[in-house]
Protein backbone atom coordinates (compact mmCIF):
# COMPACT_ATOMS: atom_id res chain seq x y z
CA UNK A 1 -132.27 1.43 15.90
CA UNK A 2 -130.43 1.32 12.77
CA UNK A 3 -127.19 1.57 14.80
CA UNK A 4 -127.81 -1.84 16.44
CA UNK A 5 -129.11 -3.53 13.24
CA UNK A 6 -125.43 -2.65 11.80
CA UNK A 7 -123.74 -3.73 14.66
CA UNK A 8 -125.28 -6.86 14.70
CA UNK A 9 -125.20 -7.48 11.00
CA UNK A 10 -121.62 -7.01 11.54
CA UNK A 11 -121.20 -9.74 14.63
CA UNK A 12 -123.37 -12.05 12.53
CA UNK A 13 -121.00 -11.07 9.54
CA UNK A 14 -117.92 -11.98 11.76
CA UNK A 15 -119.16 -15.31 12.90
CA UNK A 16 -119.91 -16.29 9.48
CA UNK A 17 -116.64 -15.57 9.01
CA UNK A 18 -114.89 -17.40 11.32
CA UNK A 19 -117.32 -20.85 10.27
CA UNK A 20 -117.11 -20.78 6.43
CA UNK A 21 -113.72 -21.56 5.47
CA UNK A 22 -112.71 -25.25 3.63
CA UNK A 23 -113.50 -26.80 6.77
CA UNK A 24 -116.68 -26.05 7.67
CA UNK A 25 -117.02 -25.17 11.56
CA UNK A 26 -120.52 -24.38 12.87
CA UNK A 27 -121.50 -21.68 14.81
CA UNK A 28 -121.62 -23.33 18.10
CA UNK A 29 -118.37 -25.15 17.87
CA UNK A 30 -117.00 -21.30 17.03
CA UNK A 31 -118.90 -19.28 19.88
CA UNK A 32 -117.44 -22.18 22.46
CA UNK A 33 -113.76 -21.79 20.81
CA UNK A 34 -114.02 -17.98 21.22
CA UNK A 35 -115.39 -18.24 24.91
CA UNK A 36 -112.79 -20.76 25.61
CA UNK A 37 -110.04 -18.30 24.67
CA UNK A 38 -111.68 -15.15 26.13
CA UNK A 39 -113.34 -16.06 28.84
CA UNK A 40 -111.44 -19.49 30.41
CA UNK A 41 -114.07 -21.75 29.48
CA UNK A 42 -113.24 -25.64 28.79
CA UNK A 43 -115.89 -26.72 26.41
CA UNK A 44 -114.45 -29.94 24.82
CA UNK A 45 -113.24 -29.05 21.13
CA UNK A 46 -110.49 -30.26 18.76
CA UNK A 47 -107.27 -28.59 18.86
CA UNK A 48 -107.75 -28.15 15.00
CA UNK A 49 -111.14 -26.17 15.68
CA UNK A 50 -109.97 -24.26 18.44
CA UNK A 51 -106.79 -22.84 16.61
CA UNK A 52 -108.50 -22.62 13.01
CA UNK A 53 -111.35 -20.32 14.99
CA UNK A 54 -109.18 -18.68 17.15
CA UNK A 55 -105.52 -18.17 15.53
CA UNK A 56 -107.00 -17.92 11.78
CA UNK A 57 -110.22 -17.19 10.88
CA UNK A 58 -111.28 -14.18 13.93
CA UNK A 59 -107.82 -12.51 13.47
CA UNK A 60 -108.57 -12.26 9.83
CA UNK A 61 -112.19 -11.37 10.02
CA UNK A 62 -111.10 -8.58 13.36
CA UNK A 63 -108.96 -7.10 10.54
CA UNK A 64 -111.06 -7.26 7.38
CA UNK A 65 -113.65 -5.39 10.03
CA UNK A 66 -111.43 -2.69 10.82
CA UNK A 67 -109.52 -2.23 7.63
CA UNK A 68 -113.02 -1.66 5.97
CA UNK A 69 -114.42 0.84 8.69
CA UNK A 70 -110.99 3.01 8.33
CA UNK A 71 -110.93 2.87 4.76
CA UNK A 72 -114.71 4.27 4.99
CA UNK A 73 -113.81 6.86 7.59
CA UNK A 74 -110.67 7.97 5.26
CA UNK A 75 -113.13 8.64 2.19
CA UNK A 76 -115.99 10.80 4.08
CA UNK A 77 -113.21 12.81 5.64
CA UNK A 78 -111.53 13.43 1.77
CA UNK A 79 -114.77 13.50 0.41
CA UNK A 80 -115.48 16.67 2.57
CA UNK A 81 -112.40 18.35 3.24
CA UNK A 82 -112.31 18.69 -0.43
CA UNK A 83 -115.83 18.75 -1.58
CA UNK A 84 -115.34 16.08 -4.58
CA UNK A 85 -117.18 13.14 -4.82
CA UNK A 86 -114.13 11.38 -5.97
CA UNK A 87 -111.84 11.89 -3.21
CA UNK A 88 -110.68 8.60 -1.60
CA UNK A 89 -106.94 7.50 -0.66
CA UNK A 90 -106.42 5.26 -3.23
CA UNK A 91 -107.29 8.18 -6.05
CA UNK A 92 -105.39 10.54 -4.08
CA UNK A 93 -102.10 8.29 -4.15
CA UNK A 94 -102.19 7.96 -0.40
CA UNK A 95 -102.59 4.00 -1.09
CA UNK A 96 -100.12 4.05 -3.39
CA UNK A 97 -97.18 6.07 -1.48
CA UNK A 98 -97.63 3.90 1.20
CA UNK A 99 -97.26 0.52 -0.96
CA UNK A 100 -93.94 2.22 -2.18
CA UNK A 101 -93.15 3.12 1.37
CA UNK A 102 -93.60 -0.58 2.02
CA UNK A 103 -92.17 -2.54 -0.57
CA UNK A 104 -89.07 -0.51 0.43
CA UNK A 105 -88.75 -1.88 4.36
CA UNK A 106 -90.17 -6.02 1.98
CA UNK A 107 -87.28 -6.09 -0.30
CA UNK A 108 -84.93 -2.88 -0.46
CA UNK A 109 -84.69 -3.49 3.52
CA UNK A 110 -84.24 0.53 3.78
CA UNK A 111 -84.90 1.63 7.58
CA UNK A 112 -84.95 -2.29 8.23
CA UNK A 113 -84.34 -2.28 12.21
CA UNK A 114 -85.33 0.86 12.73
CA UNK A 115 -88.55 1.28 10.69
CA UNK A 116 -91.32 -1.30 10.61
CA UNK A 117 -93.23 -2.36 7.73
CA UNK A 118 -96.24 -0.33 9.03
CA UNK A 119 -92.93 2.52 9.77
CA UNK A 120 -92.50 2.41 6.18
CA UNK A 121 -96.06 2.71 4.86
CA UNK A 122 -96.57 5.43 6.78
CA UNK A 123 -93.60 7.52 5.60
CA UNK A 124 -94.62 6.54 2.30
CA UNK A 125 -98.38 7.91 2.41
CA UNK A 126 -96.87 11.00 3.77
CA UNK A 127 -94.60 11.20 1.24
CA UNK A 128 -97.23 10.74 -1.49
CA UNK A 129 -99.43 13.20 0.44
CA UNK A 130 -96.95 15.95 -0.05
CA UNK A 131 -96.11 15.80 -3.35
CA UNK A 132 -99.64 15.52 -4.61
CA UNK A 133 -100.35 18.23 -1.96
CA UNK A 134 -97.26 20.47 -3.41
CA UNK A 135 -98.59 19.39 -7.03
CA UNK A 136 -101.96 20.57 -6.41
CA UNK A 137 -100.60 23.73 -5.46
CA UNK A 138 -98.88 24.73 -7.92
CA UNK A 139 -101.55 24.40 -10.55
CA UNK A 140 -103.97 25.75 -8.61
CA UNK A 141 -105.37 23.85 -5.64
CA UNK A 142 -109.04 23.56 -6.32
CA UNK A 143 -110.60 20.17 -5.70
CA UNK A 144 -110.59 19.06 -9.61
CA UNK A 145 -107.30 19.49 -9.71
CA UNK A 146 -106.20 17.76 -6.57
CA UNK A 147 -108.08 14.94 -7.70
CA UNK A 148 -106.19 15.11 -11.20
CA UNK A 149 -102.53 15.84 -9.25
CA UNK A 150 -104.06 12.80 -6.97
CA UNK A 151 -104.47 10.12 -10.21
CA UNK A 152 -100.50 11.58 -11.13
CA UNK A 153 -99.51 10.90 -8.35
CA UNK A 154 -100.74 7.42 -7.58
CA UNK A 155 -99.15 6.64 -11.16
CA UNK A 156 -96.00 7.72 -10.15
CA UNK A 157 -95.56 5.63 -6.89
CA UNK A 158 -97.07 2.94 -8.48
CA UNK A 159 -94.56 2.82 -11.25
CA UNK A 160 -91.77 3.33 -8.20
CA UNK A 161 -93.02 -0.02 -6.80
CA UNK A 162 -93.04 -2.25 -9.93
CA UNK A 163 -89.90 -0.49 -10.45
CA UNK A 164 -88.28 -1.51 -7.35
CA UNK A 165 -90.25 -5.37 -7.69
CA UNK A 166 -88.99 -6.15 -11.18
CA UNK A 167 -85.44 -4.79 -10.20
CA UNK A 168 -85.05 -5.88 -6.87
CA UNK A 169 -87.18 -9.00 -6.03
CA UNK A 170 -86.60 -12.37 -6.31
CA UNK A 171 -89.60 -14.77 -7.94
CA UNK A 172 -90.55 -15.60 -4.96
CA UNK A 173 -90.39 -12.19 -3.42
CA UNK A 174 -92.57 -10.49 -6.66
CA UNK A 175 -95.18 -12.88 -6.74
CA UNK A 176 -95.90 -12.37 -3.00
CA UNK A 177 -95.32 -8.42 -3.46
CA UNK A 178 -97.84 -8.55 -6.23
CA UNK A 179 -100.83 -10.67 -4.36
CA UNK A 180 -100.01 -8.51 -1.09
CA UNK A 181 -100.44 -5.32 -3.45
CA UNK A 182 -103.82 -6.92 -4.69
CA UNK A 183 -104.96 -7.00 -1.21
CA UNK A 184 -104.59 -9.87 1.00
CA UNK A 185 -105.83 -11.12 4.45
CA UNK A 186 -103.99 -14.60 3.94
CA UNK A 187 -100.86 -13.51 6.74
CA UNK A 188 -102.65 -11.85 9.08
CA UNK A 189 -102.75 -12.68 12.90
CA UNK A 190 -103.25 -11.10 16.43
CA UNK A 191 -100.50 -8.85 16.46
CA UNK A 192 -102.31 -7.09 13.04
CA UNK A 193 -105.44 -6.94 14.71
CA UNK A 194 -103.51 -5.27 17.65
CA UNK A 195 -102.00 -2.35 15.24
CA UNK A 196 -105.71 -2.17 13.03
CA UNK A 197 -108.10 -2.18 15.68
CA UNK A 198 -106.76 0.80 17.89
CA UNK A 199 -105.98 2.71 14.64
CA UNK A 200 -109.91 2.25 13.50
CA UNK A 201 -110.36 3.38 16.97
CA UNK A 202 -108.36 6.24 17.32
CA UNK A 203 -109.77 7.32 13.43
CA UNK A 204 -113.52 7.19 14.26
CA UNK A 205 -112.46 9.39 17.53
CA UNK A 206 -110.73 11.98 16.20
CA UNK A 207 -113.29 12.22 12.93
CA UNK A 208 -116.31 12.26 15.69
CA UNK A 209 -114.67 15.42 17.32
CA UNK A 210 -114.38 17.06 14.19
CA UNK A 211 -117.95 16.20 13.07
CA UNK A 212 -118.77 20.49 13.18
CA UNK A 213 -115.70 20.99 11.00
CA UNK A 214 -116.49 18.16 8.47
CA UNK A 215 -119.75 19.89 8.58
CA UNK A 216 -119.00 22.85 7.90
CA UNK A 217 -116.17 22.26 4.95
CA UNK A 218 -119.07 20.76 2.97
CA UNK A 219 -119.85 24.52 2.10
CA UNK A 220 -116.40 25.78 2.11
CA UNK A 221 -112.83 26.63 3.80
CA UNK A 222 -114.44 30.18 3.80
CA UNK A 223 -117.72 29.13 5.30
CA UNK A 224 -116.10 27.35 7.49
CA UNK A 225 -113.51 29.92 8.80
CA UNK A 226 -116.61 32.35 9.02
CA UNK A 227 -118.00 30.17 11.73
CA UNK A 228 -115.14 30.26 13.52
CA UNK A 229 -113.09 27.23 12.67
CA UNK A 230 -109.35 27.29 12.30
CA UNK A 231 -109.21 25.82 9.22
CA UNK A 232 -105.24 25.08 8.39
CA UNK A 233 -104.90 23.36 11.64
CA UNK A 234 -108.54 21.10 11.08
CA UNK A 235 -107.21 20.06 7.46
CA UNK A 236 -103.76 19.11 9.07
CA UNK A 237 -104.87 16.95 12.10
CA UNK A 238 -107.93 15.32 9.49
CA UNK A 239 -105.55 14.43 6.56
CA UNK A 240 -102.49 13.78 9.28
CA UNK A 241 -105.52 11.23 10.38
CA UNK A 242 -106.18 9.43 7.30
CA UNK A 243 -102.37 9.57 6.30
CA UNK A 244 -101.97 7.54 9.63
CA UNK A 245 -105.26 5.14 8.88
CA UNK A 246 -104.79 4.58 5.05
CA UNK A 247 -100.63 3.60 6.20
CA UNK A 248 -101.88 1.31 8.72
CA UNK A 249 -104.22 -1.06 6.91
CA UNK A 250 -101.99 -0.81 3.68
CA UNK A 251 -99.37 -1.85 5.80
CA UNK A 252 -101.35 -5.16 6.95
CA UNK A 253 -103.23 -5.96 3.96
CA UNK A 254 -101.77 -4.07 0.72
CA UNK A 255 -103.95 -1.73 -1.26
CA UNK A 256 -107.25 -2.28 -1.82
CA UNK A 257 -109.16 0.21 -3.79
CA UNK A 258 -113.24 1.20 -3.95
CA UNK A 259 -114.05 0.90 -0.23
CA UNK A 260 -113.28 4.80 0.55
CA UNK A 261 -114.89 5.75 -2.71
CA UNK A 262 -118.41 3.98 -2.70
CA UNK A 263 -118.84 3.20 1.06
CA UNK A 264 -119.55 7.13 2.25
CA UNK A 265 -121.52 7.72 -0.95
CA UNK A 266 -123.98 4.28 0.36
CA UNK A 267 -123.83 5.87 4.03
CA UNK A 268 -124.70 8.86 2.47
CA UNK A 269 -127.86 7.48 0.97
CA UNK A 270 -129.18 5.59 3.82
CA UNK A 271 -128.63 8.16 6.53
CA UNK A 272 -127.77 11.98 4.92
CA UNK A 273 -124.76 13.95 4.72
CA UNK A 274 -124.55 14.71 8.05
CA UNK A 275 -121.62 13.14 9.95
CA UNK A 276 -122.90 12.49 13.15
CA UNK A 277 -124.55 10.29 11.73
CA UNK A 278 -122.79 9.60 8.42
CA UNK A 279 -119.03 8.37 9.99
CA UNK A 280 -120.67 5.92 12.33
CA UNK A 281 -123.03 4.51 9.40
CA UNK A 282 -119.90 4.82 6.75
CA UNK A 283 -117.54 2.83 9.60
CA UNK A 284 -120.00 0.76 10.34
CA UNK A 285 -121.16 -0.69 6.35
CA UNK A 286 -116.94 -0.38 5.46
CA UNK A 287 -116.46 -3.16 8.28
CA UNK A 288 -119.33 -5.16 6.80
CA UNK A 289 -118.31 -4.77 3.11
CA UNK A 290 -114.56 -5.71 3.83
CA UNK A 291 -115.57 -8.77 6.10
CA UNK A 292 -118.26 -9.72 3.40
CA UNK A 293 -115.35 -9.17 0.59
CA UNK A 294 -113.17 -11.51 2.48
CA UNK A 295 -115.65 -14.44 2.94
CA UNK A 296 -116.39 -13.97 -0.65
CA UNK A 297 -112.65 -14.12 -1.70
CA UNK A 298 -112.50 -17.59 0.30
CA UNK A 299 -115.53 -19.23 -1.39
CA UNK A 300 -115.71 -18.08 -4.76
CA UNK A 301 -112.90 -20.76 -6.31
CA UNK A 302 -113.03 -23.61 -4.53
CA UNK A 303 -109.57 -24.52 -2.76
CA UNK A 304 -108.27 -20.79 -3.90
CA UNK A 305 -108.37 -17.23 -1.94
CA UNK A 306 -108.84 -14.22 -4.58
CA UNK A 307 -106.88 -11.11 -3.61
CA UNK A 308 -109.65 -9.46 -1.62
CA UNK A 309 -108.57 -6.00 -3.70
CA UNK A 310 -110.04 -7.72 -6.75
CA UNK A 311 -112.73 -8.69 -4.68
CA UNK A 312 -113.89 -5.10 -3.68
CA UNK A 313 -113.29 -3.97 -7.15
CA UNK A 314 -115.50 -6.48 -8.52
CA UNK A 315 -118.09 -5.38 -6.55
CA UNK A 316 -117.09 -1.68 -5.84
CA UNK A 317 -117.27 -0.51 -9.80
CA UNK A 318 -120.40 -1.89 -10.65
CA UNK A 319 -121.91 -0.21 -7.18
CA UNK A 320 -120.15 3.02 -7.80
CA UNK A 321 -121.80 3.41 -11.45
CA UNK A 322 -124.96 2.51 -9.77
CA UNK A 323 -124.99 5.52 -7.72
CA UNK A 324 -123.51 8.10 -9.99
CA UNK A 325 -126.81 7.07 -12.16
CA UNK A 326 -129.40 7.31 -9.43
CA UNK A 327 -127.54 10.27 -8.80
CA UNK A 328 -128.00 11.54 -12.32
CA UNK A 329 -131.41 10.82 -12.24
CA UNK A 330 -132.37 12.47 -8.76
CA UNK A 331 -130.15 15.68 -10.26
């Protein structure tokens, strides 16, 4: 039951979407543009309606939706594979290699030809991956630490891209660098829902057929090798996973921070830490947030579009302290 009231707070979500915008498109004029497209209708519209619905607004809102469920999906699987609250790609430096890895293919034009933009995020989350992972290991490897190896190394590849903007970029090319790196759904069409959808996809199936191993890290690699598990090959495949999903959306619509960090901790509250349960309901209130975010980042200043990053921070810090202090109090 609470399944379909997501879902359809999501569709409603989506439509609302696709009609708020500075030109103001009700719902009916936007279900018989979508059915038009989709299903070879010919209600009568204007050409503006039809490709402000169809080539603008339910593009962006498709990928707000997904970006926000894998984001989600990335932070429960961190948040268990290494038992910390605080896990989340963009604390980890995940977000942060793979802005690097990007701003490479924007304006350094390394790999250009061969790598895509979405080529070079993901080499650079990898990248960032294995040095926090090699970090973490020397020092130790317990989940403190690879949280504190995680904040290094997000400050490292962060520096690396305002290294390579300031040095490299033109005005023009930094000051669209810098709102992309904020977070922005302005570009994005059907071929970026294409890439974000299938990777949300392809996410939420591999995390539901680990759902006994995410289980049973929540008490421990050696728990969870006691019960069977193989446990070097589960951490590779579910951090190869949200190497892959964190690239991806980066990739599309820069780095956007908070949504892996507070979204599983809200799932968490509404329906427990177990993740049958918990991945759909964490995929599920990520799409909502980000698609909520967006809409929010298109109203808030009339005739201007906030990076939706500052957006989701806005909103994402002041949740987060709310639940570390109901979490305090329930201790």
């Amino acid at each position: 039951m609470l399944a379909v009231a997501a879902i359809m707070i999501l569709a409603f979500m989506i439509s609302l979407a696709v009609s708020i915008g500075e030109i103001s498109i009700p719902l009916s004029t936007t279900a018989k543009a979508v059915s038009n497209r989709m299903f070879g209708t010919s209600f009568e519209l204007s050409r503006i309606h039809q490709g402000i619905v169809w080539d603008y607004r339910l593009s962006r809102a498709l990928v707000a939706a997904s970006t926000g469920a894998a984001l989600a999906l990335s932070g429960v699987i961190l948040q268990a594979l290494l038992r910390n609250p605080l896990a989340e790609p963009y604390v980890l430096g995940i977000s942060a290699g793979a802005s690097t890895g990007a701003v490479c293919i924007m304006i350094l034009g390394l790999g250009y030809g061969i790598l895509g933009l979405s080529g070079g995020a993901f080499i650079g989350a990898v990248v960032a991956f294995l040095f926090v992972g090699l970090l973490a290991a020397g020092v130790g490897g317990t989940s403190e630490r690879i949280i504190l190896c995680g904040v290094a190394g997000s400050q490292l590849f962060n520096a690396l891209t305002s290294y390579i903007v300031t040095t490299s970029a033109n005005a023009e090319q930094a000051r669209g660098v810098m709102f992309w790196l904020l977070g922005s759904l302005s570009g994005v069409r059907w071929p970026d829902v294409y890439l974000s959808g299938p990777v949300a996809i392809i996410g939420f199936i591999v995390c539901m057929a680990h759902v006994r191993v995410l289980d049973a890290f929540i008490f421990g690699t050696d728990a969870a090798a006691s019960l069977g598990i193989a446990v070097r090959r589960a951490q590779i495949v579910l951090l190869g996973v949200t190497a892959f999903m964190t690239a991806a959306v980066v990739s599309i619509v820069g780095s956007i921070g908070f949504v892996g960090l507070v979204i599983p901790h809200a799932a968490r509250f509404v329906v427990g830490p177990s993740h049958d349960r918990l991945l759909p309901a964490a995929a599920l209130a990520g799409a909502i947030f980000m698609v909520g975010a967006d809409i929010i980042s298109r109203v808030i200043i009339p005739q201007q579009i906030l990076p939706i990053g500052v957006v989701t921070a806005l909103f994402g810090a002041p949740a987060f302290a709310i639940i570390l202090y109901r979490a305090r109090r329930t201790a």
